[in-house]
Protein backbone atom coordinates (compact mmCIF):
# COMPACT_ATOMS: atom_id res chain seq x y z
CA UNK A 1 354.13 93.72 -122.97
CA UNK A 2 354.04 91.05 -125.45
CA UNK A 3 352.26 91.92 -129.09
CA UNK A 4 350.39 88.83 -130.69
CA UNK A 5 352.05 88.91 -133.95
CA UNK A 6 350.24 84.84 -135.05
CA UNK A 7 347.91 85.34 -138.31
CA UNK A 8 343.88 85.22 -137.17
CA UNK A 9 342.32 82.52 -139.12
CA UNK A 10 338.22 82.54 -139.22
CA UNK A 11 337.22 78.83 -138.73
CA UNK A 12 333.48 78.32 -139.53
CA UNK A 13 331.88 74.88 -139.06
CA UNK A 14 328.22 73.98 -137.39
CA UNK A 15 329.70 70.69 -136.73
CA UNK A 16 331.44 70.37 -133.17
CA UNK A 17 333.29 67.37 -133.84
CA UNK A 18 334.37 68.93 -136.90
CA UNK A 19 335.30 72.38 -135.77
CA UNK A 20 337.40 71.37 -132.81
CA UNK A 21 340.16 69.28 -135.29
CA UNK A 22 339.86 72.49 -137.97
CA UNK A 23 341.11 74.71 -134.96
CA UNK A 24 343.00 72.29 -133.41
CA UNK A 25 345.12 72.26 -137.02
CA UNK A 26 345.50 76.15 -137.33
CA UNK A 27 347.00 76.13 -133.89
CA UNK A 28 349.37 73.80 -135.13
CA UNK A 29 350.39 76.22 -138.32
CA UNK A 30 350.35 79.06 -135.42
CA UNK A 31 347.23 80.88 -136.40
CA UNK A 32 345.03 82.42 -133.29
CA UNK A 33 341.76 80.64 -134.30
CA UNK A 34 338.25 82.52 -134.48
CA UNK A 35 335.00 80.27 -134.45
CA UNK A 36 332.04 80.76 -135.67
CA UNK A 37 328.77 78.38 -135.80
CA UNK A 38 326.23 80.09 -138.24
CA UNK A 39 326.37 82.33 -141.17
CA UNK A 40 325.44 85.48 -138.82
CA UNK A 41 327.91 85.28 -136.73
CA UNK A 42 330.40 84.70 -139.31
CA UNK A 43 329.50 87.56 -140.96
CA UNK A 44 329.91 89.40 -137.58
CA UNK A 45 333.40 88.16 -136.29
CA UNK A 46 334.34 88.92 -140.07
CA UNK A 47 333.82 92.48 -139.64
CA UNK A 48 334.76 92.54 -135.65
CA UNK A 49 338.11 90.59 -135.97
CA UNK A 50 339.46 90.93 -139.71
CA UNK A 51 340.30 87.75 -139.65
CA UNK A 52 344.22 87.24 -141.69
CA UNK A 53 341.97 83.54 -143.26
CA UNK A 54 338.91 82.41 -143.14
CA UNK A 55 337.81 78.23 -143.55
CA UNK A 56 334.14 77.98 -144.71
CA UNK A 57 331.62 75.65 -144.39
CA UNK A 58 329.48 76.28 -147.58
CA UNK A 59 326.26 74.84 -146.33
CA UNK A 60 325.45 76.55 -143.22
CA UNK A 61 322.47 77.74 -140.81
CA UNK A 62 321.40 81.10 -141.81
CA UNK A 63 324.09 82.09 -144.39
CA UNK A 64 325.35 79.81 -146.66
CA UNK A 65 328.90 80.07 -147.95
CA UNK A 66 328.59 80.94 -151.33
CA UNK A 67 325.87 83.97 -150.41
CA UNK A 68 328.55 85.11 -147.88
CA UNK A 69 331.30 85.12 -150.35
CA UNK A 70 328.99 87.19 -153.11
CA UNK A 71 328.52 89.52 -149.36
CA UNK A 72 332.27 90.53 -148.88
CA UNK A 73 333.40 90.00 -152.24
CA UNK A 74 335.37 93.09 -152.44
CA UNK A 75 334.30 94.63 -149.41
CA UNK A 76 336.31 97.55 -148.73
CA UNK A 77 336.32 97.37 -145.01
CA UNK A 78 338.02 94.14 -144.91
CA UNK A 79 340.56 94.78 -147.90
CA UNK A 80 340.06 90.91 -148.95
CA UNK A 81 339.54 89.28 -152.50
CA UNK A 82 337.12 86.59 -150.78
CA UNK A 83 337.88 84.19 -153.20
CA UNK A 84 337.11 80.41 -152.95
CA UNK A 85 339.51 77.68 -153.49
């Protein structure tokens, strides 16, 4: 049995075009790429898959993301800073 050992980045974009050639890239740097298309479900595959990295689109359906960054800011069950850069 083979164990996954790539990094799980969080790629969130409500832009198709846009969020195919963000995933496309972290395949490229070897990351196992998570997708999300609103600010609930990001907020959902954050806490389901613990994503490694997460790439944010700050103006989103639903959640925006600066008000999802002030959510998980030091949220213990993901053991993450959540800081922008």
């Amino acid at each position: 049995m083979q164990v996954n050992i790539n990094p799980k980045g969080l790629v969130v974009e409500d832009d198709e075009i846009i969020l195919d050639v963000l995933v496309a890239r972290f395949a490229s740097e070897r990351f196992d790429a998570i997708t999300a298309v609103n600010g609930q479900d990001r907020m959902d595959k954050t806490y389901s898959e613990k994503p490694d990295t997460m790439l944010l689109d700050v103006v989103m359906p639903i959640l925006g993301g600066f008000q999802f960054v002030k959510k998980i800011k030091g949220a213990e069950a993901l053991r993450m800073s959540a800081e922008p850069f």
